[in-house]
PDB file of N, CA and C in Angstrom:
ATOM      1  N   UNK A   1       0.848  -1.185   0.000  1.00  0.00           N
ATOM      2  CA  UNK A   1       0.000   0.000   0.000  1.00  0.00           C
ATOM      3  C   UNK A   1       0.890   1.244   0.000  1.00  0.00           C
ATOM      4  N   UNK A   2       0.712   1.788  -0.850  1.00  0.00           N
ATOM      5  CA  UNK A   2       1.375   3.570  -0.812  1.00  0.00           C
ATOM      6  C   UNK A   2       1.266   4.294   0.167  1.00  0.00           C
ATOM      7  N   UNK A   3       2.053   4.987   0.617  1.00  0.00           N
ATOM      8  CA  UNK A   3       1.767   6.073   1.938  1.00  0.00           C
ATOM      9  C   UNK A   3       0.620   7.422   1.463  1.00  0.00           C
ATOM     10  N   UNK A   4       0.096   7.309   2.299  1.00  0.00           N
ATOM     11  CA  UNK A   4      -0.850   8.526   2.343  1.00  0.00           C
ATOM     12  C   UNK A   4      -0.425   9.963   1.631  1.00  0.00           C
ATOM     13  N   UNK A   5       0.246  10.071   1.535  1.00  0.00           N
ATOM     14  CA  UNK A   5       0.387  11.187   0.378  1.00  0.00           C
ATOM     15  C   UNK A   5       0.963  11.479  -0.240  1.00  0.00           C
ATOM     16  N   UNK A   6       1.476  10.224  -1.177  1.00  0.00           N
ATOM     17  CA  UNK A   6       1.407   9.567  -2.281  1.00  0.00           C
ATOM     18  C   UNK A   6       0.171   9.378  -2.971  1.00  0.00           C
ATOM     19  N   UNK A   7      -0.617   8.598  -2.259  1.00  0.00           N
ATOM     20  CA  UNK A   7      -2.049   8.656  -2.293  1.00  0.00           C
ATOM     21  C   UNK A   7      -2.978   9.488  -2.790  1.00  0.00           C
ATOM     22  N   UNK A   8      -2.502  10.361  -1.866  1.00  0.00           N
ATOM     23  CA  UNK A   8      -3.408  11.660  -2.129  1.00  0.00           C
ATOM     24  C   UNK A   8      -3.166  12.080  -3.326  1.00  0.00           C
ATOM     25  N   UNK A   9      -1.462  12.016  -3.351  1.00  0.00           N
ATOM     26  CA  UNK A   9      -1.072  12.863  -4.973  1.00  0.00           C
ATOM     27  C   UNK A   9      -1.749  11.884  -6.044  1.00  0.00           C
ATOM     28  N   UNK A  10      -1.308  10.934  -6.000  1.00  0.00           N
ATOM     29  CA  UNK A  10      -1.702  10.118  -7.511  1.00  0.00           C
ATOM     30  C   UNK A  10      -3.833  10.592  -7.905  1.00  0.00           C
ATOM     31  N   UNK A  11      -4.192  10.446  -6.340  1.00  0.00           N
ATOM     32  CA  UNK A  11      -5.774  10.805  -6.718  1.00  0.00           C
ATOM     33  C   UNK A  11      -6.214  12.103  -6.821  1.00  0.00           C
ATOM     34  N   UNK A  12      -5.353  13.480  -6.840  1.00  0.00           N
ATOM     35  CA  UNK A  12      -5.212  14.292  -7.176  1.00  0.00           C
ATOM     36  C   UNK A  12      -4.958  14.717  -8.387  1.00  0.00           C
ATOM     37  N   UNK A  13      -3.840  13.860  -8.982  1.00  0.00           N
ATOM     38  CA  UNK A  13      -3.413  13.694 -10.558  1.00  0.00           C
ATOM     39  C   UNK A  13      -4.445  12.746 -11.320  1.00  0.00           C
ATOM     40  N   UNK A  14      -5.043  12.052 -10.695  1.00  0.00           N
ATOM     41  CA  UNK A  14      -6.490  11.709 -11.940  1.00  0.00           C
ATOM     42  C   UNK A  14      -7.225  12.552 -11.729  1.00  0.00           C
ATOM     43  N   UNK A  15      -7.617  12.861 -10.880  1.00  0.00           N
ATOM     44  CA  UNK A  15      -9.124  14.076 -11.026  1.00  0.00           C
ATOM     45  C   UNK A  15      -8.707  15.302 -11.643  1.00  0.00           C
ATOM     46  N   UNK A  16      -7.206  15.583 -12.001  1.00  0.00           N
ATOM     47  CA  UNK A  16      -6.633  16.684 -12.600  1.00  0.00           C
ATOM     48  C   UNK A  16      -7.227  15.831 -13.967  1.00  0.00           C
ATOM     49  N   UNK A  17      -6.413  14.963 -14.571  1.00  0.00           N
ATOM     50  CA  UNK A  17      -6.309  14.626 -15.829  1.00  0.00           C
ATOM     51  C   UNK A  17      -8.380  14.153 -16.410  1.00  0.00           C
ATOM     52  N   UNK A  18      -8.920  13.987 -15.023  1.00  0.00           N
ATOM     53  CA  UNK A  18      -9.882  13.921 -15.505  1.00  0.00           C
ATOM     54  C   UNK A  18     -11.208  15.088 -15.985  1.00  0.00           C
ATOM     55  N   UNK A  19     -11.228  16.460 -14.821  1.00  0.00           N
ATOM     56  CA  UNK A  19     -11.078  17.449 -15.425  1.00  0.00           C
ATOM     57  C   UNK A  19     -10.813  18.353 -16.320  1.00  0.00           C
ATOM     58  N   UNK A  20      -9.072  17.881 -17.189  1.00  0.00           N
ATOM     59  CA  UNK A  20      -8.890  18.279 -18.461  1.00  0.00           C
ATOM     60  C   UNK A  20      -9.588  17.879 -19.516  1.00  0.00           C
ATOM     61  N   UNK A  21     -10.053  16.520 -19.521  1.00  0.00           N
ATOM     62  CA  UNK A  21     -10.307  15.428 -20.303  1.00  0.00           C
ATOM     63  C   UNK A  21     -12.060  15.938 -21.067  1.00  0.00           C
ATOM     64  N   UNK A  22     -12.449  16.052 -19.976  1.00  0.00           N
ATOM     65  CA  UNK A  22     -13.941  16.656 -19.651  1.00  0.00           C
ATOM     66  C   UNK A  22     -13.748  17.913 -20.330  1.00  0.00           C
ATOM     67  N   UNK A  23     -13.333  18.743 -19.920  1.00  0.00           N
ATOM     68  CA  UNK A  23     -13.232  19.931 -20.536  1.00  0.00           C
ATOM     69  C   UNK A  23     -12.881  20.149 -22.291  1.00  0.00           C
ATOM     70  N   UNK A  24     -12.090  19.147 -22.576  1.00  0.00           N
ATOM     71  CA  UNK A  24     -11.725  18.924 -24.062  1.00  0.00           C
ATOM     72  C   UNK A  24     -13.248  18.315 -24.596  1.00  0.00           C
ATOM     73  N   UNK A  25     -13.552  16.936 -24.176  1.00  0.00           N
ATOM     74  CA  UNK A  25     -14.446  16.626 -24.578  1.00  0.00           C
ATOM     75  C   UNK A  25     -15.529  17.710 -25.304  1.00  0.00           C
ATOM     76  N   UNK A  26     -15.964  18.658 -23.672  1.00  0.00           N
ATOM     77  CA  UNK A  26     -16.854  19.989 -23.803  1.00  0.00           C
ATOM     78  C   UNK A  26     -16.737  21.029 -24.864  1.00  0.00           C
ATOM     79  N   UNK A  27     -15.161  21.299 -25.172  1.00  0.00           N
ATOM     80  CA  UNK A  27     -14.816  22.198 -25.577  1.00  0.00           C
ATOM     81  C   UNK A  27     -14.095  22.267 -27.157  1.00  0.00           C
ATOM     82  N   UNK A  28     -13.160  20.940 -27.144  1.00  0.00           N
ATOM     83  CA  UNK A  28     -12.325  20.550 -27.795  1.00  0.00           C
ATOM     84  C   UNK A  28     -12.673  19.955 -29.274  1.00  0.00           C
ATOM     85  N   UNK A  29     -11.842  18.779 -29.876  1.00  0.00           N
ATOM     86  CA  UNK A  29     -12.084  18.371 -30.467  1.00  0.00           C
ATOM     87  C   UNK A  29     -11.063  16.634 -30.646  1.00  0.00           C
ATOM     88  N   UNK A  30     -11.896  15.975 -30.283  1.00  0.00           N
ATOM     89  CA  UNK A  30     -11.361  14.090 -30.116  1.00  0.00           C
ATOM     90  C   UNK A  30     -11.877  13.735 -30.344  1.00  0.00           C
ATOM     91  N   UNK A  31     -11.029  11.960 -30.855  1.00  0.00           N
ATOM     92  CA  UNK A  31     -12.054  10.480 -31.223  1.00  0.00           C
ATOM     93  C   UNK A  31     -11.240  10.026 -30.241  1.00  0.00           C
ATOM     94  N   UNK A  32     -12.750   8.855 -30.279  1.00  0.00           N
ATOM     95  CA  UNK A  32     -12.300   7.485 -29.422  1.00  0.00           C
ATOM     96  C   UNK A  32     -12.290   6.554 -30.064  1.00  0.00           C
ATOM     97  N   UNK A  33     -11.062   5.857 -29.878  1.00  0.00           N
ATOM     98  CA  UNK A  33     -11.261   4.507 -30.232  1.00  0.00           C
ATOM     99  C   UNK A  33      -9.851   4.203 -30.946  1.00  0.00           C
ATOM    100  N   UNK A  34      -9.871   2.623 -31.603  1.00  0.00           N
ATOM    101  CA  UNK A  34      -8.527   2.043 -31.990  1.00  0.00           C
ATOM    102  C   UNK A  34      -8.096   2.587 -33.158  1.00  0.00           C
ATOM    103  N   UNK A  35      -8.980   2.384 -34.014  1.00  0.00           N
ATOM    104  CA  UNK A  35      -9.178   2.435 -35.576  1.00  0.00           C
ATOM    105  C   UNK A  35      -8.802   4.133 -35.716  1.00  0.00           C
ATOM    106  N   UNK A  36      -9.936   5.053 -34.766  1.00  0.00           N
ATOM    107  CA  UNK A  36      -9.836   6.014 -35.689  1.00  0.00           C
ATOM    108  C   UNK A  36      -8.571   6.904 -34.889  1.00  0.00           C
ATOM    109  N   UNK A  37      -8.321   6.629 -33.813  1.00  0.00           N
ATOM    110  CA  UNK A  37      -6.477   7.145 -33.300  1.00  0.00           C
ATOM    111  C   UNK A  37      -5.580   6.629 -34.321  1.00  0.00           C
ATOM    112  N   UNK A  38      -5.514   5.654 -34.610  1.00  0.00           N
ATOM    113  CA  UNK A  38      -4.745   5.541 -35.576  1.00  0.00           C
ATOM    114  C   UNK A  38      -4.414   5.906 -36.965  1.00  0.00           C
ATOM    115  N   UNK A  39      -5.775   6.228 -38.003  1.00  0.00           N
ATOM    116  CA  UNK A  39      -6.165   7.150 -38.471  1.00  0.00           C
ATOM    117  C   UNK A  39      -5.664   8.768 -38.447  1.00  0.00           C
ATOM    118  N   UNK A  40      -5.965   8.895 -37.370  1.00  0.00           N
ATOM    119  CA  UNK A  40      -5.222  10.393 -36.902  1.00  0.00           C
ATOM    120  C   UNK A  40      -3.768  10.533 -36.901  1.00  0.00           C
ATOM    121  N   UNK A  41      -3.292   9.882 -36.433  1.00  0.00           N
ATOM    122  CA  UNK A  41      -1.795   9.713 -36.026  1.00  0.00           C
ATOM    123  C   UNK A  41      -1.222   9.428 -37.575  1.00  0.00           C
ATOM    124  N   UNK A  42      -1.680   8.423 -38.686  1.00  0.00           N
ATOM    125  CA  UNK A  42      -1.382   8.790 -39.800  1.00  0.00           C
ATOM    126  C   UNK A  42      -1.806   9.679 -40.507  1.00  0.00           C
ATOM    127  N   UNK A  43      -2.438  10.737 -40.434  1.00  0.00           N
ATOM    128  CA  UNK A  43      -2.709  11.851 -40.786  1.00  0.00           C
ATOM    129  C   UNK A  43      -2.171  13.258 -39.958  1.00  0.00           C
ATOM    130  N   UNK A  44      -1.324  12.671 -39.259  1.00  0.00           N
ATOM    131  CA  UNK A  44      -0.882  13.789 -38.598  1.00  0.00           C
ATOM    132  C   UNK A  44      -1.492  14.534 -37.842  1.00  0.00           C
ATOM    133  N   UNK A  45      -3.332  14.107 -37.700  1.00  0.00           N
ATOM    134  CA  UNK A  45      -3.880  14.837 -36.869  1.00  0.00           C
ATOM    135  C   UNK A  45      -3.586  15.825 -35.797  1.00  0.00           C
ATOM    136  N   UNK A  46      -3.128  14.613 -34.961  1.00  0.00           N
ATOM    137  CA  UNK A  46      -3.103  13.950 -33.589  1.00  0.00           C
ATOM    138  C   UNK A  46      -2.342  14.584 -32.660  1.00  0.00           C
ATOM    139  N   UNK A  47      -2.380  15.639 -31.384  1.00  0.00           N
ATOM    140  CA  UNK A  47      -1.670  16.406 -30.299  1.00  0.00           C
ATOM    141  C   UNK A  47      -1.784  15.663 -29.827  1.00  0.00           C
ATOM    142  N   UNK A  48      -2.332  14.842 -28.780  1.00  0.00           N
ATOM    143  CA  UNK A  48      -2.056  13.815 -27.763  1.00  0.00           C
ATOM    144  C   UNK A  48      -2.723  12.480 -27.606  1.00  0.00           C
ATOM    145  N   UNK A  49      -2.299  11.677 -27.393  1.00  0.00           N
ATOM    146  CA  UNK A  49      -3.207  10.074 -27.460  1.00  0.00           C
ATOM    147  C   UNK A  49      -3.383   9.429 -25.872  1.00  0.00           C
ATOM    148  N   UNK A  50      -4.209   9.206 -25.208  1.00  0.00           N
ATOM    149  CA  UNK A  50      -3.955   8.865 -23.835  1.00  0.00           C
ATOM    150  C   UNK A  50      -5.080   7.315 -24.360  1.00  0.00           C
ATOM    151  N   UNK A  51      -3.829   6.322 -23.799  1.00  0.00           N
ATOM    152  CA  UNK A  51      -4.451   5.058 -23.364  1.00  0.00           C
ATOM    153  C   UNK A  51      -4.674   4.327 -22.290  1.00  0.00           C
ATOM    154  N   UNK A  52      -5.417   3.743 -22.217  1.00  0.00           N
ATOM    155  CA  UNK A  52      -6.181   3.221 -20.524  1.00  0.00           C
ATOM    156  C   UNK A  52      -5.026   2.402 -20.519  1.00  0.00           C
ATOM    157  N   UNK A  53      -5.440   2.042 -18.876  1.00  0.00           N
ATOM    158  CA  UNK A  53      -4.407   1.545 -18.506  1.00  0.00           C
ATOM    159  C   UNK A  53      -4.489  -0.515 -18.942  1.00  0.00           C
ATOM    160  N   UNK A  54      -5.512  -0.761 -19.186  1.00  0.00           N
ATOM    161  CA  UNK A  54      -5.516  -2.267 -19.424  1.00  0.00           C
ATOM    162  C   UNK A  54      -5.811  -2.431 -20.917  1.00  0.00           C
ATOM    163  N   UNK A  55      -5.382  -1.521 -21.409  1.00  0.00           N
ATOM    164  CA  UNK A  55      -5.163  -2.164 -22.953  1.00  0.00           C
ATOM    165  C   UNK A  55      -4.501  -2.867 -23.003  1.00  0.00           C
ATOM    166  N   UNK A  56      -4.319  -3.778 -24.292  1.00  0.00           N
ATOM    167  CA  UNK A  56      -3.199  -4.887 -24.266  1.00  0.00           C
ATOM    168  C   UNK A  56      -2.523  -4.526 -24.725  1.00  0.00           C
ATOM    169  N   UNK A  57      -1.323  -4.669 -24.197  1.00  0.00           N
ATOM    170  CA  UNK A  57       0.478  -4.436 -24.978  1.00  0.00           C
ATOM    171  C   UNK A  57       0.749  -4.473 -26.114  1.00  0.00           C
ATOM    172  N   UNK A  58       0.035  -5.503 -27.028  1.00  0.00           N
ATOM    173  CA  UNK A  58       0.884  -5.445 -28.651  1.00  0.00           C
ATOM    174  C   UNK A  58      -0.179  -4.470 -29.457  1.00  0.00           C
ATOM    175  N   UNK A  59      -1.400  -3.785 -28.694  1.00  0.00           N
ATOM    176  CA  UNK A  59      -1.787  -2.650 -29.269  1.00  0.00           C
ATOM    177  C   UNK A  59      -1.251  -1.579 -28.451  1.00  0.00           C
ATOM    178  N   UNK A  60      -0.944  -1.437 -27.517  1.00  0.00           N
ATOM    179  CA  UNK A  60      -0.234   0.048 -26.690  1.00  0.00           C
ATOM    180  C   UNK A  60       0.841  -0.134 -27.474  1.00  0.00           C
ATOM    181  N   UNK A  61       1.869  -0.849 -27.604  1.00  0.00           N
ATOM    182  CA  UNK A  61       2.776  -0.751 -28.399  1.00  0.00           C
ATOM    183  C   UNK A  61       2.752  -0.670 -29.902  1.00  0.00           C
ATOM    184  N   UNK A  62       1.992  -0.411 -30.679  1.00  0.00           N
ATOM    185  CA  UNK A  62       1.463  -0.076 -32.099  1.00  0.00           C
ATOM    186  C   UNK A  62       1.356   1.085 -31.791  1.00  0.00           C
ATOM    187  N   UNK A  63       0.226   1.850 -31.126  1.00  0.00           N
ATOM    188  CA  UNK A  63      -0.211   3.280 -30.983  1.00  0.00           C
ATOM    189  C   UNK A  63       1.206   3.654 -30.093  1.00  0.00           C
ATOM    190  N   UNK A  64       1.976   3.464 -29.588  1.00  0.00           N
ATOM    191  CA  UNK A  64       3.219   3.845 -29.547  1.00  0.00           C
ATOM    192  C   UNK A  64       3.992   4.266 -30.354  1.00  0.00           C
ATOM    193  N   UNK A  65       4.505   3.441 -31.148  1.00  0.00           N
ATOM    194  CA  UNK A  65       4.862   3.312 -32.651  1.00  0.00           C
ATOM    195  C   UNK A  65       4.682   4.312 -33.807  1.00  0.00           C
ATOM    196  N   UNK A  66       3.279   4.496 -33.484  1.00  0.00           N
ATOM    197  CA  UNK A  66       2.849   5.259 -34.753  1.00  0.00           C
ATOM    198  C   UNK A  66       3.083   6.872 -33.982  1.00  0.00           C
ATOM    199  N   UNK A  67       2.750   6.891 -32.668  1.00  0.00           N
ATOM    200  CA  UNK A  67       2.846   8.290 -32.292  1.00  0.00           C
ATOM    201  C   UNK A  67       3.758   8.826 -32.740  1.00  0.00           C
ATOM    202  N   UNK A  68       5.138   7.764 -32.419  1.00  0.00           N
ATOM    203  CA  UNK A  68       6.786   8.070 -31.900  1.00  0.00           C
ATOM    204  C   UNK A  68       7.110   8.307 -33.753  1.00  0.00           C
ATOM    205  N   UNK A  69       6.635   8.083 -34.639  1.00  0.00           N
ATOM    206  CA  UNK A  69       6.494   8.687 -35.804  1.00  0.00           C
ATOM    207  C   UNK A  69       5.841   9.818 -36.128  1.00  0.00           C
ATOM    208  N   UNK A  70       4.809  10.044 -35.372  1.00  0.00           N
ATOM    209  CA  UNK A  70       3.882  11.301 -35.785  1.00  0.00           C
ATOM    210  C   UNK A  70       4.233  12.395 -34.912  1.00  0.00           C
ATOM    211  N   UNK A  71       5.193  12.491 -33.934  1.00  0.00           N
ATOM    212  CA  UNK A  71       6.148  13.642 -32.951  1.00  0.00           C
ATOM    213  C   UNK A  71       4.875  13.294 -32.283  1.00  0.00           C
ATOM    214  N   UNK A  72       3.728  12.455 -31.690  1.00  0.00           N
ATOM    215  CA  UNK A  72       2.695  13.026 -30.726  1.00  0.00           C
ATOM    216  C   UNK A  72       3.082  12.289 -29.312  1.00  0.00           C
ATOM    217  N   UNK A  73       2.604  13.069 -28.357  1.00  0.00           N
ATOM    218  CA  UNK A  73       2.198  12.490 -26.997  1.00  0.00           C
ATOM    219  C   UNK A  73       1.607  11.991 -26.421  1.00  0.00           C
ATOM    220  N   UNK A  74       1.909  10.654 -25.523  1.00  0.00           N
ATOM    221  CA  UNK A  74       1.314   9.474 -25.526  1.00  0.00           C
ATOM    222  C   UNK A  74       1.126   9.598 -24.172  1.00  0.00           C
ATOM    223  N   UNK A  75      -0.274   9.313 -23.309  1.00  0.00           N
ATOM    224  CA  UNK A  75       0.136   9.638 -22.218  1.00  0.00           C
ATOM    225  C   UNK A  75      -1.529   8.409 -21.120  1.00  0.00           C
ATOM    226  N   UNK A  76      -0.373   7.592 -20.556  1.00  0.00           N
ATOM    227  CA  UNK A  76      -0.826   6.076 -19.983  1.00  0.00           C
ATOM    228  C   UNK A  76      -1.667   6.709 -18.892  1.00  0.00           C
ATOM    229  N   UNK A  77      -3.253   6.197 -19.012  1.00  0.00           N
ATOM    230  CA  UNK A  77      -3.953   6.505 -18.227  1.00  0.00           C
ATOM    231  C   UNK A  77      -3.904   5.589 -17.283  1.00  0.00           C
ATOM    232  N   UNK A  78      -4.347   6.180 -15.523  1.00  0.00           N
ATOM    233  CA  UNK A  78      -4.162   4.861 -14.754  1.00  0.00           C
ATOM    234  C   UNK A  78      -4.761   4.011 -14.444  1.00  0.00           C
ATOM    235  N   UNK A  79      -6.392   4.610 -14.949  1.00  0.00           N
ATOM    236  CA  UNK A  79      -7.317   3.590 -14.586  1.00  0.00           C
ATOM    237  C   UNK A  79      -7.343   3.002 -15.729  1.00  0.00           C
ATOM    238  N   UNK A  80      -8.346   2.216 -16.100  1.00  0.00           N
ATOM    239  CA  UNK A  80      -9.021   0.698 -16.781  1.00  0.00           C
ATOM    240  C   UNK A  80     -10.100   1.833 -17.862  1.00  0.00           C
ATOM    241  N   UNK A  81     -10.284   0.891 -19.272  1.00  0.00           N
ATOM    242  CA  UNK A  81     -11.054   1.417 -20.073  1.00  0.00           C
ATOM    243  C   UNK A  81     -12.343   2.027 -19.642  1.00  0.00           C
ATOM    244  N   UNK A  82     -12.947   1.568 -18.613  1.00  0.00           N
ATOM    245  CA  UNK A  82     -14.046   1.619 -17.922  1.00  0.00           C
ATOM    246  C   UNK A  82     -14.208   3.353 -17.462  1.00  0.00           C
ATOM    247  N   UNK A  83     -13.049   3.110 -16.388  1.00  0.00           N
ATOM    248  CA  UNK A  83     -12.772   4.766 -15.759  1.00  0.00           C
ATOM    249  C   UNK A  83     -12.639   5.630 -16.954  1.00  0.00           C
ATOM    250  N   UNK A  84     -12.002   5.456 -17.649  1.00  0.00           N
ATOM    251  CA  UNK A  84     -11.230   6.369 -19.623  1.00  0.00           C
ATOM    252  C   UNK A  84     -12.751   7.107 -19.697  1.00  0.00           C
ATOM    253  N   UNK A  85     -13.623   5.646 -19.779  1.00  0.00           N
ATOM    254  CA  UNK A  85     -14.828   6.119 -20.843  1.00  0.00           C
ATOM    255  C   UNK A  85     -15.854   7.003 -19.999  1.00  0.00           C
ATOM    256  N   UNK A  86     -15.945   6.902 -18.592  1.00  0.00           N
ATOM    257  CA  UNK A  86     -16.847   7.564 -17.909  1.00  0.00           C
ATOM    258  C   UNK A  86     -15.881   9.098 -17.672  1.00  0.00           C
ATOM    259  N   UNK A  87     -14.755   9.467 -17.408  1.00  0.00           N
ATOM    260  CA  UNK A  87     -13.732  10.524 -17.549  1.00  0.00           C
ATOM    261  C   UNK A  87     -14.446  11.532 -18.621  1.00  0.00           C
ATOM    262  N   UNK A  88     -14.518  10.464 -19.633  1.00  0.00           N
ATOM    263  CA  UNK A  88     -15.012  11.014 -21.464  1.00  0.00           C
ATOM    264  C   UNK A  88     -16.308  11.958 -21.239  1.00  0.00           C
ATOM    265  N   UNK A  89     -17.307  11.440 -20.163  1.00  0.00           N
ATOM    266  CA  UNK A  89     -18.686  11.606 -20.184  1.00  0.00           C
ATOM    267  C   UNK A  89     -19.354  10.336 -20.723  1.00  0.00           C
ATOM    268  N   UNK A  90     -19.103   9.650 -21.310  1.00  0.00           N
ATOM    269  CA  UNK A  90     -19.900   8.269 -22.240  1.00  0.00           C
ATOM    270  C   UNK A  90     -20.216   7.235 -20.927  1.00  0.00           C
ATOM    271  N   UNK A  91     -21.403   6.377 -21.499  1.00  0.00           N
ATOM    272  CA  UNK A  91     -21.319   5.690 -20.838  1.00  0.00           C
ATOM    273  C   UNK A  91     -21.060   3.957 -21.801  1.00  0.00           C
ATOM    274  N   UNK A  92     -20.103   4.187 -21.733  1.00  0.00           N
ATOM    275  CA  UNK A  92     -19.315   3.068 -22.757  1.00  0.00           C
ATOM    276  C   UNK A  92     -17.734   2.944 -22.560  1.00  0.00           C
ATOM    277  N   UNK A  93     -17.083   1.968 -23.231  1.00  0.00           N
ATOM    278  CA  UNK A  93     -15.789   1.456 -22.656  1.00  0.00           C
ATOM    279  C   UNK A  93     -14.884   2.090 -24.040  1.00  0.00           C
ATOM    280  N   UNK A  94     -13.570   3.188 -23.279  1.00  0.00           N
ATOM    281  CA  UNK A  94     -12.787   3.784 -24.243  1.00  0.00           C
ATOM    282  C   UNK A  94     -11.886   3.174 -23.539  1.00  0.00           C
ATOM    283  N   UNK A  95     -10.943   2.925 -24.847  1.00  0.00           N
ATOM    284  CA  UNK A  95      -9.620   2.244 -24.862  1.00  0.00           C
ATOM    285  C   UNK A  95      -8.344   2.911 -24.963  1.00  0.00           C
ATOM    286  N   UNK A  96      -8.865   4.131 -25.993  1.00  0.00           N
ATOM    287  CA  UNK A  96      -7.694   4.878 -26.789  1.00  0.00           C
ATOM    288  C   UNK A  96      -8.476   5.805 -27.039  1.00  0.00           C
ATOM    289  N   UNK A  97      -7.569   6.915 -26.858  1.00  0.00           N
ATOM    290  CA  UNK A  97      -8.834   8.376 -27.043  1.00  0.00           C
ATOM    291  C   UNK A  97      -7.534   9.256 -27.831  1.00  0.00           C
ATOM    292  N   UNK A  98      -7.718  10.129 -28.980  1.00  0.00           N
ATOM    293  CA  UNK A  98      -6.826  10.962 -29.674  1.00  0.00           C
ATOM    294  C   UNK A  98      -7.418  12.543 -29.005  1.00  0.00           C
ATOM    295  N   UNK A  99      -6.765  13.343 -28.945  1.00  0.00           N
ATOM    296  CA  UNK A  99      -7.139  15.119 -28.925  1.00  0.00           C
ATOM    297  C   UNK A  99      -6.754  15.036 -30.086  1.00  0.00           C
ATOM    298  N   UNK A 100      -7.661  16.155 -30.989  1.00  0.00           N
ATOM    299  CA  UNK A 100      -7.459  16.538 -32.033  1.00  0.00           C
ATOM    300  C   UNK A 100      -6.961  18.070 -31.794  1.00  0.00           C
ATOM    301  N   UNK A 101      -8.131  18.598 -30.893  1.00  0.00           N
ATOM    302  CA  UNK A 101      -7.852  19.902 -31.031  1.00  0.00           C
ATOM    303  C   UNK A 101      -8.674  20.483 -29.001  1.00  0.00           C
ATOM    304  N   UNK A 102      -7.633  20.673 -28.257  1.00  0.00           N
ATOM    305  CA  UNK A 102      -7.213  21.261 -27.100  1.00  0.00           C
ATOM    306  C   UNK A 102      -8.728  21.550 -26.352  1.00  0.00           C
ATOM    307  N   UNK A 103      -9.280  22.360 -27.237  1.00  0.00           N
ATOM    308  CA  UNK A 103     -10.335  23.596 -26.809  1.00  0.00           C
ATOM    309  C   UNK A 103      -9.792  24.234 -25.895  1.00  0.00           C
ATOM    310  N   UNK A 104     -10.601  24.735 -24.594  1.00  0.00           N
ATOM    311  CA  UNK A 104     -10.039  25.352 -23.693  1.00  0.00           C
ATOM    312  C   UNK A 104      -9.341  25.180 -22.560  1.00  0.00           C
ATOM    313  N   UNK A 105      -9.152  23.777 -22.612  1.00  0.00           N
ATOM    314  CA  UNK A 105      -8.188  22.836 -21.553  1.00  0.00           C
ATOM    315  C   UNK A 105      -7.118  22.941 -22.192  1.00  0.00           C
ATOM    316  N   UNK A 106      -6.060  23.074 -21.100  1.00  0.00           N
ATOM    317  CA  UNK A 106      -4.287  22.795 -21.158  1.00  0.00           C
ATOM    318  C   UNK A 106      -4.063  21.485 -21.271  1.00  0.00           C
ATOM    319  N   UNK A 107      -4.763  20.519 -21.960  1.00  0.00           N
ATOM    320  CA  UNK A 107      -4.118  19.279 -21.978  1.00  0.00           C
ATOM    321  C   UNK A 107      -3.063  18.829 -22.457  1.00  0.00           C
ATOM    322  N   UNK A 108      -2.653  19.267 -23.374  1.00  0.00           N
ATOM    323  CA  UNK A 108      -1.629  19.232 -24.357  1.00  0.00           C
ATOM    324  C   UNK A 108      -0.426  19.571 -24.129  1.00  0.00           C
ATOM    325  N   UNK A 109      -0.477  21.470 -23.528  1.00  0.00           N
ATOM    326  CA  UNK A 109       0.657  22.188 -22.746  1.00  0.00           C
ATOM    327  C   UNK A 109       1.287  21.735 -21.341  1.00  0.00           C
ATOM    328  N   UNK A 110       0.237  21.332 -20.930  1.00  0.00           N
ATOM    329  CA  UNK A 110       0.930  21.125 -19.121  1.00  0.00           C
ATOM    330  C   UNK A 110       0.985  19.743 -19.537  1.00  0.00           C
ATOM    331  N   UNK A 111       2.149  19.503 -18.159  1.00  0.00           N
ATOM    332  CA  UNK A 111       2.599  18.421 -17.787  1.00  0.00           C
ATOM    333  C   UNK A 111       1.832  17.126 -17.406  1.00  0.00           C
ATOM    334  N   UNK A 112       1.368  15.910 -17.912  1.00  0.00           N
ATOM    335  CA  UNK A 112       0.554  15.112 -17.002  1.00  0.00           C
ATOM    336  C   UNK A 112       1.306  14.133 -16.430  1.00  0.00           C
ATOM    337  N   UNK A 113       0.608  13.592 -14.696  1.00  0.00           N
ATOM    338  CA  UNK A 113       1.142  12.661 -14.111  1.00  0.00           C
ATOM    339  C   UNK A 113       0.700  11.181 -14.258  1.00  0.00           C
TER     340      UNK A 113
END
């Protein structure tokens, strides 16, 4: 078990990243999903790609791949597709989510944990 504030920080840093997330959704402009992140990322769309944390490896490592070609930022969510997709607002299971375009959230600029 982590010490208490550790704790605190890491559940501080999702409700940050989940806040941004929300706000893009609201504001911004993203897809969800396997097919069409990838899509993006070969089109150069793509500012940032955040994947849940229980995707499987020989697809995190593809959308890796293609980012680390497309200069984008890849950034490992900690919860499970489940948490991703309710973060989103949906009530459905996201795996892989692309930003296309920021809106009025710093997602892109600031640092995530």
């Amino acid at each position: 078990m982590a010490p208490p504030a550790q704790q605190k920080k890491s559940k501080k840093a999702i409700e940050s990243i989940n806040a941004r997330l929300a706000l893009v959704m609201k504001s911004g402009k993203s897809t969800l999903g396997y097919k069409s992140t990838l899509q993006t990322l070969r089109n150069g769309k793509s500012k940032l790609v955040i994947v849940a944390g229980n995707c499987p490896p020989l697809r995190r490592s593809e959308i890796e791949y293609y980012a680390m070609l497309a200069k984008t930022n890849v950034h490992h969510y900690s919860g499970n597709n489940i948490s991703l997709g309710t973060a989103c607002g949906k009530y459905f299971r996201v795996g892989v989510l692309s930003v296309l375009d920021a809106g009025d959230s710093d997602i892109i600029s600031a640092p995530l944990e």
